[in-house]
C-alpha atoms as a PDB file:
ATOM      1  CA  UNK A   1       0.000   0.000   0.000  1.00  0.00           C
ATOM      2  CA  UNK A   2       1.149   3.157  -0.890  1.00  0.00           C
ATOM      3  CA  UNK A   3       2.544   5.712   2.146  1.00  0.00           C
ATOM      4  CA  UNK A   4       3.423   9.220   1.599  1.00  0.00           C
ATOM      5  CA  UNK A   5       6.041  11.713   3.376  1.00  0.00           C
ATOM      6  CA  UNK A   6       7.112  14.713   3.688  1.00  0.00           C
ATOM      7  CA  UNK A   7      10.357  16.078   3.722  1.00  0.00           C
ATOM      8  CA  UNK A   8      11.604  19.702   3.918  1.00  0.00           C
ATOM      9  CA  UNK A   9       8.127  20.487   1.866  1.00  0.00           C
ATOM     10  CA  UNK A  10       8.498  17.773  -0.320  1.00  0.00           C
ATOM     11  CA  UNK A  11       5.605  15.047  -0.647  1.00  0.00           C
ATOM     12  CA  UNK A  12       6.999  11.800  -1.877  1.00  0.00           C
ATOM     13  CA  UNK A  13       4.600   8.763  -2.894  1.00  0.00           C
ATOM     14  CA  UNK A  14       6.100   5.265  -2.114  1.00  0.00           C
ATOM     15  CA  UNK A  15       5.198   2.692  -3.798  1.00  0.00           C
ATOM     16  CA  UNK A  16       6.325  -1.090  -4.808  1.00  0.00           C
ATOM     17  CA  UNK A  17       6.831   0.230  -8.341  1.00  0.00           C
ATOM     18  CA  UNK A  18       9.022   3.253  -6.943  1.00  0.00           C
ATOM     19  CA  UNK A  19      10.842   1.354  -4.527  1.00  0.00           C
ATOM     20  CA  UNK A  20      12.156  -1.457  -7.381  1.00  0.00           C
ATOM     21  CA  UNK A  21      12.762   1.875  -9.594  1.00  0.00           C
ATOM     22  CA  UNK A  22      15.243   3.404  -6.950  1.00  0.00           C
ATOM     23  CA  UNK A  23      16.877   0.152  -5.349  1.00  0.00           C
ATOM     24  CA  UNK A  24      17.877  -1.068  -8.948  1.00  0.00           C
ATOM     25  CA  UNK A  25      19.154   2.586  -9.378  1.00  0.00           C
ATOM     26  CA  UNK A  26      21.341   2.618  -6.136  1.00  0.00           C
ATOM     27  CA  UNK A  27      22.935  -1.100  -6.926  1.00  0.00           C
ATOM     28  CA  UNK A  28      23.807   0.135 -10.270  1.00  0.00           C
ATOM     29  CA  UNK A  29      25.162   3.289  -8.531  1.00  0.00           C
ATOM     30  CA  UNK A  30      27.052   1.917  -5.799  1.00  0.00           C
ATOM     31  CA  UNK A  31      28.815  -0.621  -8.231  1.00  0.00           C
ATOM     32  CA  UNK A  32      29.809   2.136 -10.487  1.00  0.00           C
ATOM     33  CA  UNK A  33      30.907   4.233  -7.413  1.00  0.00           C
ATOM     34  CA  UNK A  34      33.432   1.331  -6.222  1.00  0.00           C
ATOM     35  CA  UNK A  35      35.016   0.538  -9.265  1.00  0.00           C
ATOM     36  CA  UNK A  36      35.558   3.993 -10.519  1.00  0.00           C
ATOM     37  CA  UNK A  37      36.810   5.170  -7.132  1.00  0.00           C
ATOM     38  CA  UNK A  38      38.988   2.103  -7.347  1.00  0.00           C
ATOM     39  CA  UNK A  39      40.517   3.304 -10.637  1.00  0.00           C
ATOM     40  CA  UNK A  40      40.809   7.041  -9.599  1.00  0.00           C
ATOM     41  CA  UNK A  41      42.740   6.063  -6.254  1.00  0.00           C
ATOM     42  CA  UNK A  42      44.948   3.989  -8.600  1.00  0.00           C
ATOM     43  CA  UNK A  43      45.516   5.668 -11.221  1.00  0.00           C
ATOM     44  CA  UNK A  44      44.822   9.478 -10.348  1.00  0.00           C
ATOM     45  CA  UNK A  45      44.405  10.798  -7.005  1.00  0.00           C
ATOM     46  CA  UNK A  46      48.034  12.218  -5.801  1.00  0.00           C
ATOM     47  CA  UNK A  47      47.897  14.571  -2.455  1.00  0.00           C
ATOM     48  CA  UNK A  48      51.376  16.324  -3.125  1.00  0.00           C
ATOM     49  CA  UNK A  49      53.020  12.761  -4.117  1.00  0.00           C
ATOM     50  CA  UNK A  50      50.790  11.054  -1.579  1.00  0.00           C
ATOM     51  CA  UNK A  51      48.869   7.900  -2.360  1.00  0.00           C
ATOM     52  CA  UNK A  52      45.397   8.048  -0.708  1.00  0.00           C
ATOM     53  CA  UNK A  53      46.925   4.407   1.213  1.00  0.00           C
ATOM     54  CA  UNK A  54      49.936   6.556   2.784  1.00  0.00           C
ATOM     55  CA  UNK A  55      47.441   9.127   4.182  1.00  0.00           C
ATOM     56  CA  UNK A  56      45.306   7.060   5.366  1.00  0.00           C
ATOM     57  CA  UNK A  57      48.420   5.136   6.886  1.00  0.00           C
ATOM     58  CA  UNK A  58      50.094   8.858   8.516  1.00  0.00           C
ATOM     59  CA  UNK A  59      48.206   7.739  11.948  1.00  0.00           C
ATOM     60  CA  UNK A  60      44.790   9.148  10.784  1.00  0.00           C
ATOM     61  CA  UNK A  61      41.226   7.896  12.605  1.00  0.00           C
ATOM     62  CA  UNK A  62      39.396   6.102  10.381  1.00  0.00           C
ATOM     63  CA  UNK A  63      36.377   8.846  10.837  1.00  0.00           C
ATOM     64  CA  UNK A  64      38.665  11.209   9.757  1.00  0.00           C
ATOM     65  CA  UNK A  65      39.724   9.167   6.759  1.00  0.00           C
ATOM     66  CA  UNK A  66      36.306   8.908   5.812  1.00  0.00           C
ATOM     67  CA  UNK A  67      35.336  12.630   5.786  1.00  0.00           C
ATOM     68  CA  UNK A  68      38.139  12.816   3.244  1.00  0.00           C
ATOM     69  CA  UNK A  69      37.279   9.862   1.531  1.00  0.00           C
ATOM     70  CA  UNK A  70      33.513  11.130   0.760  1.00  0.00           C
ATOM     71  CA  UNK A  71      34.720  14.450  -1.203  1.00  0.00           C
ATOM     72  CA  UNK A  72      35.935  12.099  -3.195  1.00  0.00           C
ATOM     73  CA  UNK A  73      33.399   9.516  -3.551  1.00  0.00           C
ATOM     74  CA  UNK A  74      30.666  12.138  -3.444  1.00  0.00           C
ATOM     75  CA  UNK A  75      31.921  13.644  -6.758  1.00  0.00           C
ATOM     76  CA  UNK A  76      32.386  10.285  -8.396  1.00  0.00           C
ATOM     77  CA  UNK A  77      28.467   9.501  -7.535  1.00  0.00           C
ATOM     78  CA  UNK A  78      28.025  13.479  -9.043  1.00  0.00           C
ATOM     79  CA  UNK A  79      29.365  11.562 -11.831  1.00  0.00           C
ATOM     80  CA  UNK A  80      28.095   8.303 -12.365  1.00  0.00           C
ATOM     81  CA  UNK A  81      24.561  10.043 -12.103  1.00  0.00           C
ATOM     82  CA  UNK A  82      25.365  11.869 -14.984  1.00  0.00           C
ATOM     83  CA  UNK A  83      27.042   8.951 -17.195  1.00  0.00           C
ATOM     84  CA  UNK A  84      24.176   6.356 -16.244  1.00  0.00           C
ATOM     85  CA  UNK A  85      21.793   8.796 -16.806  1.00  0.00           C
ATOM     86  CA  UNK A  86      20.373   8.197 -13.877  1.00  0.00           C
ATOM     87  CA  UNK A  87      16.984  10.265 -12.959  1.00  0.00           C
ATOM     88  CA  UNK A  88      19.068  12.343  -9.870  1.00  0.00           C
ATOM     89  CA  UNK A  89      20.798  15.211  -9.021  1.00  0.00           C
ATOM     90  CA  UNK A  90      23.185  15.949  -5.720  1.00  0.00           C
ATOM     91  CA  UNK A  91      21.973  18.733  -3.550  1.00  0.00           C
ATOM     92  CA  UNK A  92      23.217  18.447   0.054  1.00  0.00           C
ATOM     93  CA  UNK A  93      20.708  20.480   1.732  1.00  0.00           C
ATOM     94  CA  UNK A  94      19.601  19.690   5.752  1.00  0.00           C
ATOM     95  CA  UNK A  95      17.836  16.070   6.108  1.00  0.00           C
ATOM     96  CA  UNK A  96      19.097  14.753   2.617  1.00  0.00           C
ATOM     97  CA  UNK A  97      22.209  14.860   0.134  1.00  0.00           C
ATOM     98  CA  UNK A  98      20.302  13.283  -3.556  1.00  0.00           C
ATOM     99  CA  UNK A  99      17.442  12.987  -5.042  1.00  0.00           C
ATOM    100  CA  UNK A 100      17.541   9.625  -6.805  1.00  0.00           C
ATOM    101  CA  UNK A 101      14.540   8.960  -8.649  1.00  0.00           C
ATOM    102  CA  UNK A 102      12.237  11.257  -7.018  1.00  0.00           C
ATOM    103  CA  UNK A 103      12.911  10.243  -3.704  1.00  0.00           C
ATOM    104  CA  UNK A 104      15.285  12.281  -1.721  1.00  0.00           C
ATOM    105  CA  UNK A 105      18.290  10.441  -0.625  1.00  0.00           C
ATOM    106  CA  UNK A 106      20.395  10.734   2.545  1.00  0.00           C
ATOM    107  CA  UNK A 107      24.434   8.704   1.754  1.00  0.00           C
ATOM    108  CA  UNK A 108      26.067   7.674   4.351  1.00  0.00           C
ATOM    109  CA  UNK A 109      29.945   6.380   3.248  1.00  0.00           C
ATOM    110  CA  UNK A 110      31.623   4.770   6.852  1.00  0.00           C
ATOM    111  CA  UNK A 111      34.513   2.380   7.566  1.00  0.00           C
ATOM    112  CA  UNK A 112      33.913  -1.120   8.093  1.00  0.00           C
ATOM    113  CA  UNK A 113      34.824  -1.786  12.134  1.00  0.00           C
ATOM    114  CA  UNK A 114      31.063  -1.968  13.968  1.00  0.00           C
ATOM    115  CA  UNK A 115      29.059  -4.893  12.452  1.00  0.00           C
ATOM    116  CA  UNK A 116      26.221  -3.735  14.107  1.00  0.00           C
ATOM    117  CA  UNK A 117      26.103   0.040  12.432  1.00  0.00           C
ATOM    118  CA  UNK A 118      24.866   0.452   9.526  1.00  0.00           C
ATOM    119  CA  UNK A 119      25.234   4.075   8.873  1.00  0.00           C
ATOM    120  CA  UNK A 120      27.134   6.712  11.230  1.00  0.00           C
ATOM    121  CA  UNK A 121      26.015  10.642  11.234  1.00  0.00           C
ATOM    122  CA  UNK A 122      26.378  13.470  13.588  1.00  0.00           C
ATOM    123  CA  UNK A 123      24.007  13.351  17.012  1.00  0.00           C
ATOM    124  CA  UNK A 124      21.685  15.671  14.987  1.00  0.00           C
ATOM    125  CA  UNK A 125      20.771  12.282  13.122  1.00  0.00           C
ATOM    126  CA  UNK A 126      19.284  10.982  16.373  1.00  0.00           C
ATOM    127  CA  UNK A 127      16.612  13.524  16.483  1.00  0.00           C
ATOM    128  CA  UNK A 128      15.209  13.433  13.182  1.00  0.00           C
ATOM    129  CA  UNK A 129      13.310  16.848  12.276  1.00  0.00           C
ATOM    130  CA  UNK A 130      13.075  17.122   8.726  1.00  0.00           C
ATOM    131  CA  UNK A 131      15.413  14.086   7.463  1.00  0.00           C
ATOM    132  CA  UNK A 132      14.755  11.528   4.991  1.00  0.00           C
ATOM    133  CA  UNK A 133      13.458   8.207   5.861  1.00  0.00           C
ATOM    134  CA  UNK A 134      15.731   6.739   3.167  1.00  0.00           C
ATOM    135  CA  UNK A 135      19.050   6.033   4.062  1.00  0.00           C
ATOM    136  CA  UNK A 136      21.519   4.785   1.495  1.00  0.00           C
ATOM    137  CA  UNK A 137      24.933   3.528   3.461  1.00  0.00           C
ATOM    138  CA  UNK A 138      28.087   2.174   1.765  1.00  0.00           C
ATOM    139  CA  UNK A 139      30.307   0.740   4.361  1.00  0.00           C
ATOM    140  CA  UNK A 140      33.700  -0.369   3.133  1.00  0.00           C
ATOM    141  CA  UNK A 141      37.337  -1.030   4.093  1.00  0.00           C
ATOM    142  CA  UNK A 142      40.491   0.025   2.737  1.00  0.00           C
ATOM    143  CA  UNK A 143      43.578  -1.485   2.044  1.00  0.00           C
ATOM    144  CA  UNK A 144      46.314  -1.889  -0.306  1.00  0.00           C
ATOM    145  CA  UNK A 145      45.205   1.567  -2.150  1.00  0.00           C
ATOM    146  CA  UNK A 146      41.917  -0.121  -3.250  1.00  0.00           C
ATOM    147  CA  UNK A 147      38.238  -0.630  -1.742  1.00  0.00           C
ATOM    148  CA  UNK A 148      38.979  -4.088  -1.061  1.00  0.00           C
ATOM    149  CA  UNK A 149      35.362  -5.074   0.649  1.00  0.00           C
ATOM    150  CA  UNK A 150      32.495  -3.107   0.523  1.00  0.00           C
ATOM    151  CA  UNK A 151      28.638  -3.402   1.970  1.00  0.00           C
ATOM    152  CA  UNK A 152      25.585  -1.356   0.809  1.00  0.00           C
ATOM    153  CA  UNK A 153      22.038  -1.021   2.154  1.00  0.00           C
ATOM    154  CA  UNK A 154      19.272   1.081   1.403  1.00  0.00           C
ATOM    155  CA  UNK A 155      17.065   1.800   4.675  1.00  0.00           C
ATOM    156  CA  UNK A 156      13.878   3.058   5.318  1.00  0.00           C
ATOM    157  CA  UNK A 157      13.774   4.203   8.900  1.00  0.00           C
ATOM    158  CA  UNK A 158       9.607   4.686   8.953  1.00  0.00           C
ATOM    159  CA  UNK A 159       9.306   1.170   8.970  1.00  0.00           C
ATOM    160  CA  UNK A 160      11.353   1.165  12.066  1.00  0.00           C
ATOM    161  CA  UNK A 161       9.463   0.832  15.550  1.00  0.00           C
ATOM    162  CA  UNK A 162      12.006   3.733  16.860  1.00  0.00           C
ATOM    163  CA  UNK A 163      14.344   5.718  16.476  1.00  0.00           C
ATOM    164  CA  UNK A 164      16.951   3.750  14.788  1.00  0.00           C
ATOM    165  CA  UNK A 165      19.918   6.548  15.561  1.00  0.00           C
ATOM    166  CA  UNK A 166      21.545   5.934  18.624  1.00  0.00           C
ATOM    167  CA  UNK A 167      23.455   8.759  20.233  1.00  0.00           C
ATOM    168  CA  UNK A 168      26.779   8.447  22.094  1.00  0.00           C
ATOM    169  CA  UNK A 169      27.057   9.268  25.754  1.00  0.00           C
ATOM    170  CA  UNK A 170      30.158  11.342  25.817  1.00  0.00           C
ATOM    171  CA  UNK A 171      30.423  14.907  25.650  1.00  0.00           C
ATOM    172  CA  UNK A 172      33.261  14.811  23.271  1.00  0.00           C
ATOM    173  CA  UNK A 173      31.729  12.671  20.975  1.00  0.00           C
ATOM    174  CA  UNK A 174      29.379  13.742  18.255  1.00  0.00           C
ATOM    175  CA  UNK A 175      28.694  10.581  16.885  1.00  0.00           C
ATOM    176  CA  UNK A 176      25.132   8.644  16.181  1.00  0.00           C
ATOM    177  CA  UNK A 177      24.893   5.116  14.505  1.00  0.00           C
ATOM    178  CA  UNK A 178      21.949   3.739  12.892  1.00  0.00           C
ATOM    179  CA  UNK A 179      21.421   0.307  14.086  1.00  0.00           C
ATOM    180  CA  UNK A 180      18.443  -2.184  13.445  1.00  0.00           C
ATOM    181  CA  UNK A 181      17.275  -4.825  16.224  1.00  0.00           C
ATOM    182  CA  UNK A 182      16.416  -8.383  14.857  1.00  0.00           C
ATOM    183  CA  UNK A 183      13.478  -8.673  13.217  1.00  0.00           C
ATOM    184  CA  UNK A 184      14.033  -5.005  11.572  1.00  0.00           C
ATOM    185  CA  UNK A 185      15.010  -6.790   8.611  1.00  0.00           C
ATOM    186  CA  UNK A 186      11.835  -5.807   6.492  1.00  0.00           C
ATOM    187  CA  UNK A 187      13.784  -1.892   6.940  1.00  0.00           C
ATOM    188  CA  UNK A 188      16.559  -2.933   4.410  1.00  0.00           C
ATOM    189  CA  UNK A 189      14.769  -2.373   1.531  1.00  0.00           C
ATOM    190  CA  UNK A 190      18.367  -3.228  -0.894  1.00  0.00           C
ATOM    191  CA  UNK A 191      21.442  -4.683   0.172  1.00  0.00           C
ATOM    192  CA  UNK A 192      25.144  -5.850  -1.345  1.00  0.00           C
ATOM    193  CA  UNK A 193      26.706  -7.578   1.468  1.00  0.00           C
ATOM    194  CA  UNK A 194      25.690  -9.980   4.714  1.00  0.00           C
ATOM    195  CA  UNK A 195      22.977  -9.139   6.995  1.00  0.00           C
ATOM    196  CA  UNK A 196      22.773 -11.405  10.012  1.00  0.00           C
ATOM    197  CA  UNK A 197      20.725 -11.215  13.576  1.00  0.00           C
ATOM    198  CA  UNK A 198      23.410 -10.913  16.677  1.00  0.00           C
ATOM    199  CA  UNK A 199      22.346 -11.129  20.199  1.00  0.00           C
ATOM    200  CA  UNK A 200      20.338  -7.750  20.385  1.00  0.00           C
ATOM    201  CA  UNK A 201      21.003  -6.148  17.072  1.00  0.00           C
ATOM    202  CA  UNK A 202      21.029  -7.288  12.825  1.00  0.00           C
ATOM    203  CA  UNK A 203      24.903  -7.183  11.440  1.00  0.00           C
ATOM    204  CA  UNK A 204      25.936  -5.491   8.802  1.00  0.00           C
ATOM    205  CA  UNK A 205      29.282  -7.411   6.751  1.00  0.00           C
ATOM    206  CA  UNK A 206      31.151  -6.552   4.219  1.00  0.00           C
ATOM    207  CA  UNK A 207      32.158  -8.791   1.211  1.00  0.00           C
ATOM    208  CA  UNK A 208      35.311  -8.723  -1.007  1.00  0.00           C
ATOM    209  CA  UNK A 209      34.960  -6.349  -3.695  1.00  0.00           C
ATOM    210  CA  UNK A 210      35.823  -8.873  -6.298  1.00  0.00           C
ATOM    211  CA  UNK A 211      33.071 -11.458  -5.084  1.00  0.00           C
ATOM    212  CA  UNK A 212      30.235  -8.326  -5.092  1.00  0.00           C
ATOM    213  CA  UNK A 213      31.177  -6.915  -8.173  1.00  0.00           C
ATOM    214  CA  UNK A 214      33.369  -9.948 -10.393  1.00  0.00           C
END
């Protein structure tokens, strides 16, 4: 049955026709997005003679790595919209970053460690306001120069029983991960990679880039 929200003014109509329509879209994305950041890393990206590998390798937090690492994956999405030609457009404005399809789009890029989080955002992310309900999420690790496994889900956090952003404690931290408890699994409405119940919450695994993609 169809279900409509609103977001930042926007009324978007959901339906099972839309949802195949975007979650094809995104797969095709995301496998475009990993092998062309593959070859840019490789072939192109230089920081002043630096490999992306030997920054990443200087002592830097993986958080911080990935701030970096999305300016550069954001502009190769920019870019694979455009060479798919892919209904979207990036826009970056407050509770979403595309609009894939129609729908509006909130990415999420975040290193591998937690297999229970499936997205990470500021604490902002806990308390909702005017976000998307969609919530695409590439979560990847890096090694050898090279995406070497990768994960992606797309989420829709109104089929969620709560808030699925859970806020850290400290005062120095700004974090918020988006986890789902088992039997959430209806949320994930795409996904390239292994989701499996835990004790409490569903796990989110990577896969080798070369089994997900060939």
């Amino acid at each position: 049955m169809p279900y409509t929200n609103h977001i930042g003014g926007q009324r978007t109509l959901h339906t099972l026709q839309t949802q195949m329509t975007l979650t094809t879209t995104l797969e095709t994305l995301t496998a475009f997005v990993i092998k062309e950041t593959n070859r840019y890393v490789a072939e192109e990206f230089r920081l002043y003679g630096k490999t992306l590998q030997q920054i990443k390798d200087s002592g830097m937090e993986t958080a911080d790595f990935t701030k970096i690492f999305q300016y550069i994956v954001n502009e190769i999405i920019e870019a694979g919209i455009k060479e798919l030609g892919i209904n979207g457009k990036r826009e970056e404005v407050a509770g979403y970053d595309y609009i894939i399809e129609g729908q509006p789009v909130e990415f999420k890029l975040m290193g591998g460690a937690s297999k229970s989080s499936f997205a990470t955002g500021n604490k902002t992310s806990h308390f909702g306001g005017a976000k998307t309900n969609l919530v695409w999420s590439i979560k990847y690790t890096f090694n050898a120069n090279q995406i070497d496994t990768f994960g992606m889900v797309l989420i829709d956090t109104n089929l969620t029983e709560s808030n699925v952003w859970a806020a850290s404690s400290g005062r120095k931290d700004s974090f918020s991960q988006l986890q789902l408890i088992v039997g959430e699994e209806d949320c994930i409405l795409s996904q390239m990679g292994i989701i499996k119940p835990a004790q409490k919450f569903l796990q989110f695994i990577p896969l080798p880039t070369e089994v997900l993609l060939g």
